[in-house]
Protein backbone atom coordinates (compact mmCIF):
# COMPACT_ATOMS: atom_id res chain seq x y z
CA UNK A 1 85.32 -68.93 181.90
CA UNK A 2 82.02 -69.53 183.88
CA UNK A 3 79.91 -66.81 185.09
CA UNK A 4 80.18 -66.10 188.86
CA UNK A 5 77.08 -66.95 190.03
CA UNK A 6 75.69 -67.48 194.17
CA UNK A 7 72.55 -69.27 194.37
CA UNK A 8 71.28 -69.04 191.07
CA UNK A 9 72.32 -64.96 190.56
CA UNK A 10 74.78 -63.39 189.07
CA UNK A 11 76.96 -61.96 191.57
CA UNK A 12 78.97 -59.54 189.35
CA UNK A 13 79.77 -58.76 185.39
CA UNK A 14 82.50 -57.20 183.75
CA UNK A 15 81.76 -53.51 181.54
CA UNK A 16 83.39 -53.71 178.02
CA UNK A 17 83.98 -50.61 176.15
CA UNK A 18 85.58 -49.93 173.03
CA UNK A 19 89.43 -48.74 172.55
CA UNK A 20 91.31 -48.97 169.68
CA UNK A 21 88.52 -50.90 167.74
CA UNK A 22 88.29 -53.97 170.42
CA UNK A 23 86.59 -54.28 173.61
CA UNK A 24 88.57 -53.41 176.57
CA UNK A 25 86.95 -54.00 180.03
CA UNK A 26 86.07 -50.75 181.42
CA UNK A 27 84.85 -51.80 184.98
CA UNK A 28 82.64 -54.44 186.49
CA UNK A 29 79.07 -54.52 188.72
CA UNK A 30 79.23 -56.26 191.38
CA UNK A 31 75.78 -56.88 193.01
CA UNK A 32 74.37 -57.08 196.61
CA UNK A 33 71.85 -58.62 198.77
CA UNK A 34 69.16 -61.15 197.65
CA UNK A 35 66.00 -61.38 196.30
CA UNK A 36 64.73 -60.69 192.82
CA UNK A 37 65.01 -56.84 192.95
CA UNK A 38 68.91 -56.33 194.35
CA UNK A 39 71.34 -52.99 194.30
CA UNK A 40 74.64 -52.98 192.87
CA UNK A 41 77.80 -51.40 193.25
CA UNK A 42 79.96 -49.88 189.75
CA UNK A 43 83.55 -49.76 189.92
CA UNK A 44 86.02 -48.48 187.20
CA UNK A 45 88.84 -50.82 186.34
CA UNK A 46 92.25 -49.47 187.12
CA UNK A 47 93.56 -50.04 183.81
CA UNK A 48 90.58 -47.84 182.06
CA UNK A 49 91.25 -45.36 184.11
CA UNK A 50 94.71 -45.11 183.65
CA UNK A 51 94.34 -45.29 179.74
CA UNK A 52 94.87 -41.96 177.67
CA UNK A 53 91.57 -42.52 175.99
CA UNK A 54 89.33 -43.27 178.79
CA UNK A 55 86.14 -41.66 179.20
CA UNK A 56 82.83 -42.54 181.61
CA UNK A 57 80.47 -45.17 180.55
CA UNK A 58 77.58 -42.32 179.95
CA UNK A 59 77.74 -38.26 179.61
CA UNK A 60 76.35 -38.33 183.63
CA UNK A 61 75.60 -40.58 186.74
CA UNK A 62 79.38 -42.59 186.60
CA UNK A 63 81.54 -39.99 186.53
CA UNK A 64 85.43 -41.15 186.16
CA UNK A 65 86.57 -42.35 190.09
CA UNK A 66 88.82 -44.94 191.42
CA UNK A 67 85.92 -45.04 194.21
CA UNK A 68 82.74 -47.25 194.23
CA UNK A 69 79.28 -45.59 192.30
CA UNK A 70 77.10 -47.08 194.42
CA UNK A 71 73.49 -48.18 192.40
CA UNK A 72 70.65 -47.12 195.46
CA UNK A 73 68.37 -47.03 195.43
CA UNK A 74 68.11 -49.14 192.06
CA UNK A 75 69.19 -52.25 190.73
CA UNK A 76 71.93 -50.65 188.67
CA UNK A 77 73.59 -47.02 188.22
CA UNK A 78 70.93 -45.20 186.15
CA UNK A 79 73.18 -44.72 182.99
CA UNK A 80 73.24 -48.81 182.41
CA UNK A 81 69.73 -48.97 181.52
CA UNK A 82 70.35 -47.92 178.58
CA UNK A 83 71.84 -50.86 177.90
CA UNK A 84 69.33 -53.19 179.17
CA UNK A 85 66.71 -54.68 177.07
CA UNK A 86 62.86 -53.21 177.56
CA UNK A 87 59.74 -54.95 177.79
CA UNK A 88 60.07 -56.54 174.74
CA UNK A 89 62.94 -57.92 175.23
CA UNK A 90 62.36 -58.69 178.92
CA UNK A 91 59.15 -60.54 177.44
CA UNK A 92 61.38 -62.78 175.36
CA UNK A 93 63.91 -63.78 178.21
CA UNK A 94 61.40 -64.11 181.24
CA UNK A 95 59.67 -66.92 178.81
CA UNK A 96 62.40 -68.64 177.45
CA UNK A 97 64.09 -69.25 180.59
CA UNK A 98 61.11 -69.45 183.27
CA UNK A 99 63.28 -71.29 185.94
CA UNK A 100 65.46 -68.57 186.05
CA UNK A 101 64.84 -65.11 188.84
CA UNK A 102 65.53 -62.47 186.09
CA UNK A 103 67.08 -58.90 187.95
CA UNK A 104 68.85 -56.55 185.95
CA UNK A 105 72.29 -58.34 185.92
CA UNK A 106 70.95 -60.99 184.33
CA UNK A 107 68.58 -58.91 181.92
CA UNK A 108 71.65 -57.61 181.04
CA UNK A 109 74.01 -60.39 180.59
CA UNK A 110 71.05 -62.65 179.05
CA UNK A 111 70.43 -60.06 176.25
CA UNK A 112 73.43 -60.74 174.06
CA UNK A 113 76.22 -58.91 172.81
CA UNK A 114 74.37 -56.56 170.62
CA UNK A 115 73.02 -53.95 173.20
CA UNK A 116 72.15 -50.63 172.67
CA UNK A 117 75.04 -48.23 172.54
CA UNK A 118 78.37 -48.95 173.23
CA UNK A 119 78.68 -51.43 176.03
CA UNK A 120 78.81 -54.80 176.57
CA UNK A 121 79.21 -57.33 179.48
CA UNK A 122 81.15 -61.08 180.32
CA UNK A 123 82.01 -62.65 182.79
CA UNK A 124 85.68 -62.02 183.45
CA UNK A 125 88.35 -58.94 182.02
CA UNK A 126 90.76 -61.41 180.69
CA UNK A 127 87.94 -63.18 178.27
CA UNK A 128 85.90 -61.40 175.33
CA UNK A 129 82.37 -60.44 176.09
CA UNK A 130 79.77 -62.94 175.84
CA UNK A 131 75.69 -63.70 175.93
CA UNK A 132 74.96 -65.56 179.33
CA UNK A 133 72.72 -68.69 178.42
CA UNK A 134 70.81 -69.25 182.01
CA UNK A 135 69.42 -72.97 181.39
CA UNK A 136 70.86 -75.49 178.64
CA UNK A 137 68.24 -75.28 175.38
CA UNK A 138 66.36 -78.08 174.69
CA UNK A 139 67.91 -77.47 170.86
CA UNK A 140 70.42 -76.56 168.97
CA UNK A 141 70.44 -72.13 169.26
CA UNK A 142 70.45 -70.18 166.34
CA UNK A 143 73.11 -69.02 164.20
CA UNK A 144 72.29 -65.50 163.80
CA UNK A 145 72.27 -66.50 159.97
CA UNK A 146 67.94 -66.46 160.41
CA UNK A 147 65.89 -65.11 157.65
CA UNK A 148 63.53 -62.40 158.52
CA UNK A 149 60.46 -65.04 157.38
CA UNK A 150 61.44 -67.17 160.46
CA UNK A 151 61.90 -63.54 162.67
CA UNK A 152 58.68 -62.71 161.47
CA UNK A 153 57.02 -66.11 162.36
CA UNK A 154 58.37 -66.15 166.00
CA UNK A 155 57.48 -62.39 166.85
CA UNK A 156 54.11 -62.88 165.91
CA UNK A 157 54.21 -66.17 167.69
CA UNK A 158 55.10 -64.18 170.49
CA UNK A 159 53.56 -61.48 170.39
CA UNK A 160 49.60 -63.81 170.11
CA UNK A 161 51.01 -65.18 173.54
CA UNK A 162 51.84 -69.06 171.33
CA UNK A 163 55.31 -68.97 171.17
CA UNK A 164 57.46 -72.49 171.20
CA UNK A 165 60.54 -73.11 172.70
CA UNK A 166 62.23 -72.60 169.00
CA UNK A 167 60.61 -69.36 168.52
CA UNK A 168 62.10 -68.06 171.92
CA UNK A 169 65.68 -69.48 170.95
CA UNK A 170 65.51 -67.39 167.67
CA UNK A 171 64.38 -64.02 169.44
CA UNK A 172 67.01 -64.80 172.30
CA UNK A 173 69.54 -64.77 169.66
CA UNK A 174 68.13 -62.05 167.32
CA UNK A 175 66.00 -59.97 169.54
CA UNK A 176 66.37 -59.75 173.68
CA UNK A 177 68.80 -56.84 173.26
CA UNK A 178 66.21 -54.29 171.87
CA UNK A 179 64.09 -51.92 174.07
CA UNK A 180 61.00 -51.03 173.71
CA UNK A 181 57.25 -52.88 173.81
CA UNK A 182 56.74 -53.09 170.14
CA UNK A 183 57.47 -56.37 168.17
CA UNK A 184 61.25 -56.12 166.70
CA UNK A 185 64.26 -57.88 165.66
CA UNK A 186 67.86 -57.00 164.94
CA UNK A 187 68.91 -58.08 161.36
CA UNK A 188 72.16 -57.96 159.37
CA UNK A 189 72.89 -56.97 155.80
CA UNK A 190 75.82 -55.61 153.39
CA UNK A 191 74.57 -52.26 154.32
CA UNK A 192 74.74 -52.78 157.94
CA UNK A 193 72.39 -53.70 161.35
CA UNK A 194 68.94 -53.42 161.20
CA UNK A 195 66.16 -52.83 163.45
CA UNK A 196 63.16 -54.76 162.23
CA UNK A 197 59.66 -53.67 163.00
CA UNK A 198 56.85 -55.82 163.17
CA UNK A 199 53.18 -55.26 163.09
CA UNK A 200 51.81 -55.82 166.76
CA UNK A 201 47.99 -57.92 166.30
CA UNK A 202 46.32 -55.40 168.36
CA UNK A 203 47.36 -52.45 165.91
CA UNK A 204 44.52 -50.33 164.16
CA UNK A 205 46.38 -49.45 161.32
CA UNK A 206 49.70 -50.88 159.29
CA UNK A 207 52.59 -49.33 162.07
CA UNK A 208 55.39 -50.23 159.86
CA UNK A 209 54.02 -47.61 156.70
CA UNK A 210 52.93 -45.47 159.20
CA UNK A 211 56.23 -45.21 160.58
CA UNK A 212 58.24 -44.54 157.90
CA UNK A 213 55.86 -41.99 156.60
CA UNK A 214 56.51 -40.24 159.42
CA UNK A 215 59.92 -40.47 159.49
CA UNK A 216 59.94 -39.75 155.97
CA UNK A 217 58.19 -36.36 156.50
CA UNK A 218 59.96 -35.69 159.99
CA UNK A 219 63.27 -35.87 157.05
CA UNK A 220 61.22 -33.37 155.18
CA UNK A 221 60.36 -31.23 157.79
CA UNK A 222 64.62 -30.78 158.58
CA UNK A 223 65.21 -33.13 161.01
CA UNK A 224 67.87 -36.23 161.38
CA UNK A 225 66.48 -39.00 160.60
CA UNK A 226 67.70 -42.62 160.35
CA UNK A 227 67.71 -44.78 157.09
CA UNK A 228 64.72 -46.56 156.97
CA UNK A 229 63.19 -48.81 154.25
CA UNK A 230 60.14 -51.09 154.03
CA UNK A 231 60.08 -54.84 152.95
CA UNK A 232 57.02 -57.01 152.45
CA UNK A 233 57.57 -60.54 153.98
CA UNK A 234 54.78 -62.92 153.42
CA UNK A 235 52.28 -60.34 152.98
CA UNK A 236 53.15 -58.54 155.65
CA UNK A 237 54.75 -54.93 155.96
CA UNK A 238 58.07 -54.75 157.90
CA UNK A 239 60.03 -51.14 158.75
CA UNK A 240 63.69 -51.59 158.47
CA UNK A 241 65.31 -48.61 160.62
CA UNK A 242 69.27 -48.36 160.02
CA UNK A 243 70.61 -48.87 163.93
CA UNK A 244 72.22 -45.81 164.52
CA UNK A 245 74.57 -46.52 167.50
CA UNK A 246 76.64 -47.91 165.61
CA UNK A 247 79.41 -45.82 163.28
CA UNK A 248 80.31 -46.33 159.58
CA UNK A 249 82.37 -49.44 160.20
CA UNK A 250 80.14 -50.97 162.77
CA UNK A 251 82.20 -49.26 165.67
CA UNK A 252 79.77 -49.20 168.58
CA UNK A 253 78.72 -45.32 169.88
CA UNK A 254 78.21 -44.63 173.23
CA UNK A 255 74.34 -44.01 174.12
CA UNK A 256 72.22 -42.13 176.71
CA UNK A 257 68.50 -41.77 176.95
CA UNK A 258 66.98 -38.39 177.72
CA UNK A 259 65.83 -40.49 180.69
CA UNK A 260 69.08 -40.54 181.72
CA UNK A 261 70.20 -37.28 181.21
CA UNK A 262 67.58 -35.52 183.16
CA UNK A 263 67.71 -38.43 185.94
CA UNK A 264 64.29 -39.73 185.84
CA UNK A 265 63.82 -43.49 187.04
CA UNK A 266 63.60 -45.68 184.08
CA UNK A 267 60.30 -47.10 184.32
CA UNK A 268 58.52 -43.62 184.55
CA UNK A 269 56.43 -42.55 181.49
CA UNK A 270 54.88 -39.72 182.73
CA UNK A 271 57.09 -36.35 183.67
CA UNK A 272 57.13 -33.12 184.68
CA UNK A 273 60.61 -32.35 182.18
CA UNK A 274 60.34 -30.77 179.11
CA UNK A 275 61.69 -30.37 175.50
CA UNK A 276 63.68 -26.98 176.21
CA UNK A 277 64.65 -28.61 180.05
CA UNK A 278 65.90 -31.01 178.26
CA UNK A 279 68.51 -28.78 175.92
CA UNK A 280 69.56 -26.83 178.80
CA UNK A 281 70.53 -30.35 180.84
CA UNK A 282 72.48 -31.24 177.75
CA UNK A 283 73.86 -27.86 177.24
CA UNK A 284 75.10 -27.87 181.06
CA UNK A 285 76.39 -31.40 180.74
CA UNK A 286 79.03 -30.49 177.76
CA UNK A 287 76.99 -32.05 175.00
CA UNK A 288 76.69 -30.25 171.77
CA UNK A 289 73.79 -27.28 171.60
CA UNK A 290 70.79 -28.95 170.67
CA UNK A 291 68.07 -26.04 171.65
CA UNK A 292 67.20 -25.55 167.64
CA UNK A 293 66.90 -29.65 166.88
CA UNK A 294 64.43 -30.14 170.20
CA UNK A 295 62.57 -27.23 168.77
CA UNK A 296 61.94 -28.79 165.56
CA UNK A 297 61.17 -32.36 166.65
CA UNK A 298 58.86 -31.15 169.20
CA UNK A 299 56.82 -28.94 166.13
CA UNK A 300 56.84 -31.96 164.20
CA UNK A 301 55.57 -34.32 167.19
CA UNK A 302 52.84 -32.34 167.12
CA UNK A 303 52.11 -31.81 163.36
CA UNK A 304 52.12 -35.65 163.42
CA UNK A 305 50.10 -35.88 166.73
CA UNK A 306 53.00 -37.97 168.41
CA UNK A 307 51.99 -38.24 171.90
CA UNK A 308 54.39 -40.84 172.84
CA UNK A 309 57.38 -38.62 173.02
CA UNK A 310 58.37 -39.73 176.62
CA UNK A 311 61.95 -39.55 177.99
CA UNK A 312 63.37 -42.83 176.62
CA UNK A 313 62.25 -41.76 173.08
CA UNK A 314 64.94 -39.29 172.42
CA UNK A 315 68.27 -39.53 172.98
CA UNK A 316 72.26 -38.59 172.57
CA UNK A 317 74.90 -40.42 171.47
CA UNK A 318 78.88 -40.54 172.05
CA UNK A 319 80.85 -39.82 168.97
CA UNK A 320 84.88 -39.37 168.78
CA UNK A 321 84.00 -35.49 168.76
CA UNK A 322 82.07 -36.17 171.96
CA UNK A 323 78.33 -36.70 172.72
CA UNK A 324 75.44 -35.15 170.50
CA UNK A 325 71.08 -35.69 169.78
CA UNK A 326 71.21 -38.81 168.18
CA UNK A 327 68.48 -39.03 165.06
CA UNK A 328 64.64 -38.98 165.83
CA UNK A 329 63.09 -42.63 165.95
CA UNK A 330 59.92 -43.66 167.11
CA UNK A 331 57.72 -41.34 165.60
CA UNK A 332 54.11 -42.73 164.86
CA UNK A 333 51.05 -40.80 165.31
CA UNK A 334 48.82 -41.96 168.49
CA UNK A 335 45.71 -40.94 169.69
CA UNK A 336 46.20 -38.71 171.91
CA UNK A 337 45.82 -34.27 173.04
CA UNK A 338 48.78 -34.08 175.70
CA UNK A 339 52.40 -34.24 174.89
CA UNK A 340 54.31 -36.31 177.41
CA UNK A 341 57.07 -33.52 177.23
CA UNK A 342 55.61 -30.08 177.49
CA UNK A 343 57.71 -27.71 175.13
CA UNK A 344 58.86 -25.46 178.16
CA UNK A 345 58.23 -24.47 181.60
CA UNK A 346 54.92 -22.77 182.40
CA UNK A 347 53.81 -24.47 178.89
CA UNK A 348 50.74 -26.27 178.33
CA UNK A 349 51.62 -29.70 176.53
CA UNK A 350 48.67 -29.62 174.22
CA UNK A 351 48.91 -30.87 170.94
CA UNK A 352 49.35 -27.61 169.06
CA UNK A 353 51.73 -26.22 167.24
CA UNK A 354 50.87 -22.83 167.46
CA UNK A 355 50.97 -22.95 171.12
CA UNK A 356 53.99 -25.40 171.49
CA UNK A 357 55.42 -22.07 168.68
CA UNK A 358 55.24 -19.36 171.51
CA UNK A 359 58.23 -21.07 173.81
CA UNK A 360 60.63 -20.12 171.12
CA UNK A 361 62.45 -18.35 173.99
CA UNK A 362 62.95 -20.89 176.33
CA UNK A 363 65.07 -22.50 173.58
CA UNK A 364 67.50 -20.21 173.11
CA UNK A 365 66.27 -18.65 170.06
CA UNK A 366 65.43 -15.42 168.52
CA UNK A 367 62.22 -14.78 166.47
CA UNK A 368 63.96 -15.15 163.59
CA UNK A 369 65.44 -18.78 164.11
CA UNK A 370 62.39 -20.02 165.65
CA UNK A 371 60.49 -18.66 162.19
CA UNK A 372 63.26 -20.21 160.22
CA UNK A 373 62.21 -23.44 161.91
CA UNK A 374 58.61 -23.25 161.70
CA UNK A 375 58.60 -22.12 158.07
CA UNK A 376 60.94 -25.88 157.64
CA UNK A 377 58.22 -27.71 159.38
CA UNK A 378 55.34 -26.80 157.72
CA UNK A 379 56.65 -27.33 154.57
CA UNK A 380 57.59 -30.45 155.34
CA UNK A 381 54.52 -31.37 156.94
CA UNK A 382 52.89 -30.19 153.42
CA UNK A 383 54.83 -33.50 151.93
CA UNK A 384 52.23 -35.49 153.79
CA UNK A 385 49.73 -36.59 151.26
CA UNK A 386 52.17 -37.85 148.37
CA UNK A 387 54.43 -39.61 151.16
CA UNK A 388 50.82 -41.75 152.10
CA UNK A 389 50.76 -42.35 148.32
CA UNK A 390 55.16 -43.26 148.12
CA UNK A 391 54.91 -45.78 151.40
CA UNK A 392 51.49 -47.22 150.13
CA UNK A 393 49.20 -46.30 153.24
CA UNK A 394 45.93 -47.86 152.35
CA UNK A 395 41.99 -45.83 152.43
CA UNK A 396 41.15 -47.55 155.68
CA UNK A 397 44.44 -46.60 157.51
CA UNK A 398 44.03 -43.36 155.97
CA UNK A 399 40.41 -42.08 157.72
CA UNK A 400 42.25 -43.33 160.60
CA UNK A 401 45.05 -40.69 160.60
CA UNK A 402 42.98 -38.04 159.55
CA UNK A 403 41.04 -38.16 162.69
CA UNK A 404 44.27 -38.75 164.74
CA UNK A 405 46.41 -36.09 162.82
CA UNK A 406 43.88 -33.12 163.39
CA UNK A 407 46.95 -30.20 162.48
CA UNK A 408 46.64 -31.63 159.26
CA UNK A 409 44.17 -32.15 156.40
CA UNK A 410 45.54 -34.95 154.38
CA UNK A 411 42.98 -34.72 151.73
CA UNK A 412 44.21 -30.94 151.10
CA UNK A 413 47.73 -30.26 152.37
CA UNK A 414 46.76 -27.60 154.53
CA UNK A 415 48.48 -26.48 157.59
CA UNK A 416 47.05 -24.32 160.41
CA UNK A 417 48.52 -21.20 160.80
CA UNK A 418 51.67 -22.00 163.51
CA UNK A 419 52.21 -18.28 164.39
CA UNK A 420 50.65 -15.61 162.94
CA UNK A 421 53.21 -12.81 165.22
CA UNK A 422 55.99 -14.76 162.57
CA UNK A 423 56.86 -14.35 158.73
CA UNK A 424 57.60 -17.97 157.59
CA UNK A 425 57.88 -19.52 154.32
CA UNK A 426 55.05 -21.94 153.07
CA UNK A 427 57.18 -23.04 149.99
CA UNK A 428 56.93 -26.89 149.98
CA UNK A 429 60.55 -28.90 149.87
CA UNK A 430 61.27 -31.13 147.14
CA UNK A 431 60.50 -34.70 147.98
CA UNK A 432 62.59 -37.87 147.63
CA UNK A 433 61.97 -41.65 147.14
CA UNK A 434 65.25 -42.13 149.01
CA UNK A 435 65.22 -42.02 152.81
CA UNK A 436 68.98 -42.03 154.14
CA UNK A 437 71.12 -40.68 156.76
CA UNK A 438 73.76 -38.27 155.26
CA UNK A 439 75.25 -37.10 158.70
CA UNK A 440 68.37 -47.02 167.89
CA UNK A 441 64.94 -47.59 172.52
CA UNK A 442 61.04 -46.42 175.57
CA UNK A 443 58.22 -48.01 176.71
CA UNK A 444 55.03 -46.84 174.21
CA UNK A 445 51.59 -48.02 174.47
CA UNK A 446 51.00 -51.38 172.82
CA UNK A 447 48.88 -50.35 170.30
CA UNK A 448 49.73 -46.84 168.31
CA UNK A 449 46.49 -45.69 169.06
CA UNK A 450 46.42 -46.40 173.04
């Protein structure tokens, strides 16, 4: 069936959600006015609503109703940005299809089937979901079937502003669903969906190794991390991260940004929210306590001198027991002093662990959790040296860190005291050459040291 469309726009789309392992239409957007930047009205299906196992598209913003959520005064109800692809992908789809006025319905619909999270969009409830091809290619479109060579080749091609028109077919297929800035593409193995993570040209030091040493030691340190792996493809590193919104069998999990939850507008970086304001929004909106976990991940965004912790780089996700902190992702050291997040009201967000230590309260926890906590951290943190050596950082990219990592002395493993009012253990953890999830999408600066 043909997309409803009114002088070149799309004029509505139909939600999918999963039930019973398929897709199930769960409402539909219908959008209003004209011009490039329209508003939008959400409306539950009648049949969702009546089902035993519904449930509302995000954890807040669309609660259950048989009325109207209207979307002012944005494009879209704030929870379906998740969904949407981010400048990256928004890159990819403005240039392949330049005769096309791009709003967030047709971001949406353009990006594929593959979007972040659970939901998905078509044009009609009585017809599976579907990516919405705006003009007719000049060629045949990719299978999907693409190896990550020919990924590699278009994202650069992309990403040095020389892309052709069968570069922009491939990353339309494999690649305008993904958020953030940074060069990526979704790829498929026995094991699963992969995010791939390409270096950008303007990037001071190898960002895939980087990354995974940090999410490596963020592991260490006693946090959730994501599987992650990285593959050399004609001489050039690329960080495989396991997606994580999806489940075991490739059943798609629901997904909110802290964004989102905290209703900030989804192009804002900077914020006045913090890491414990954060907890107690998710605490107050049913989702499981997550005080301890924030805690941690914001003592190892500083340890690794991650200042590009903003709102749409953490986030929750829906599981059958009901919505929970998804893993950390995006961790990558960045020049930088300030935390976007400050740890707690009345806070300074300064990069220091000692200070970021003291709001301990704020969290929920007593002295002795917090030490608990601290104690995992540094140890972790401790790992940092051999995990440069396991992920093969080279002696250039190295001096680099060390002078944007200043809580840490790579050369000698030593850790500034975090809080000398605590007892905490300095014992390091054991290490491992394996990097898996036993238990992703933001808008960061182009280069990792911006």
């Amino acid at each position: 069936m043909a997309w409803k469309i009114s002088d070149g726009r799309l004029d509505w789309l139909v939600v999918f959600a999963t039930s019973g392992g398929a897709p199930v239409p769960m409402g539909a957007l219908t959008f209003e006015g004209s011009g490039r930047v329209r508003q939008s009205l959400f409306r539950y299906a009648r049949s969702w609503v009546d089902r035993p196992d519904c449930r509302p598209a995000s954890a807040v913003g669309v609660p259950l109703s048989r009325k109207a959520i209207p979307s002012a005064p944005r494009e879209l109800p704030l929870p379906f940005y998740d969904s949407m692809p981010d400048g990256w992908g928004k890159q990819i789809l403005t240039l392949a299809f330049p005769n096309t006025v791009m709003g967030a319905g047709e971001f949406l619909a353009a990006a594929g089937d593959n979007h972040v999270g659970e939901l998905h969009f078509g044009p009609a409830p009585d017809k599976p979901p579907q990516q919405w091809t705006p003009e007719s290619p000049r060629a045949a479109l990719p299978d999907g079937t693409e190896s990550l060579d020919a990924l590699l080749a278009a994202a650069e091609a992309l990403d040095s502003g020389q892309p052709t028109a069968a570069h922009l077919q491939l990353l339309f297929r494999n690649s305008a669903d993904l958020g953030g800035a940074r060069p990526k593409a979704s790829v498929t193995d026995d094991a699963g969906i992969w995010i791939a993570k390409f270096r950008a040209r303007d990037d001071s030091f190898d960002n895939p190794r980087v990354e995974a040493v940090s999410l490596s030691v963020a592991g260490l340190c006693g946090a959730d991390v994501p599987d992650h792996k990285v593959v050399d493809v004609a001489g050039r590193s690329v960080l495989l991260v396991k997606r994580f919104d999806r489940g075991p069998g490739g059943e798609r999990l629901g997904y909110m940004s802290a964004g989102t939850l905290v209703g900030a507008e989804p192009t804002a970086y900077a914020t006045s929210t913090g890491y414990a304001d954060i907890a107690a929004t998710a605490r107050a909106a049913g989702i499981a306590p997550c005080e301890a976990e924030l805690f941690r991940r914001m003592l190892i965004n500083c340890g690794l001198n991650n200042t590009d912790d903003h709102l749409r780089n953490h986030a929750f996700l829906h599981h059958a027991d009901g919505w929970r902190l998804s893993p950390l992702f995006d961790v990558v050291p960045n020049r930088g002093t300030r935390l976007i997040l400050r740890p707690a009201r009345g806070t300074d967000p300064t990069v220091d662990i000692g200070v970021a230590t003291q709001s301990y309260e704020q969290f929920r926890l007593t002295r002795e959790d917090a030490a608990a906590i601290v104690s995992d951290v540094r140890a972790g943190l401790a790992h940092l040296p051999e995990m440069l050596d396991q992920w093969g950082i080279v002696a250039a990219d190295r001096e680099l860190l060390a002078q944007v990592m200043p809580q840490v002395d790579l050369r000698k493993t030593m850790i500034p005291a975090l809080n000398t009012t605590m007892t905490v253990d300095t014992a390091p953890r054991q290490s491992s050459e394996t990097w898996t999830d036993n238990n992703k999408m933001g808008r960061p600066p182009r280069s990792a040291l911006e």
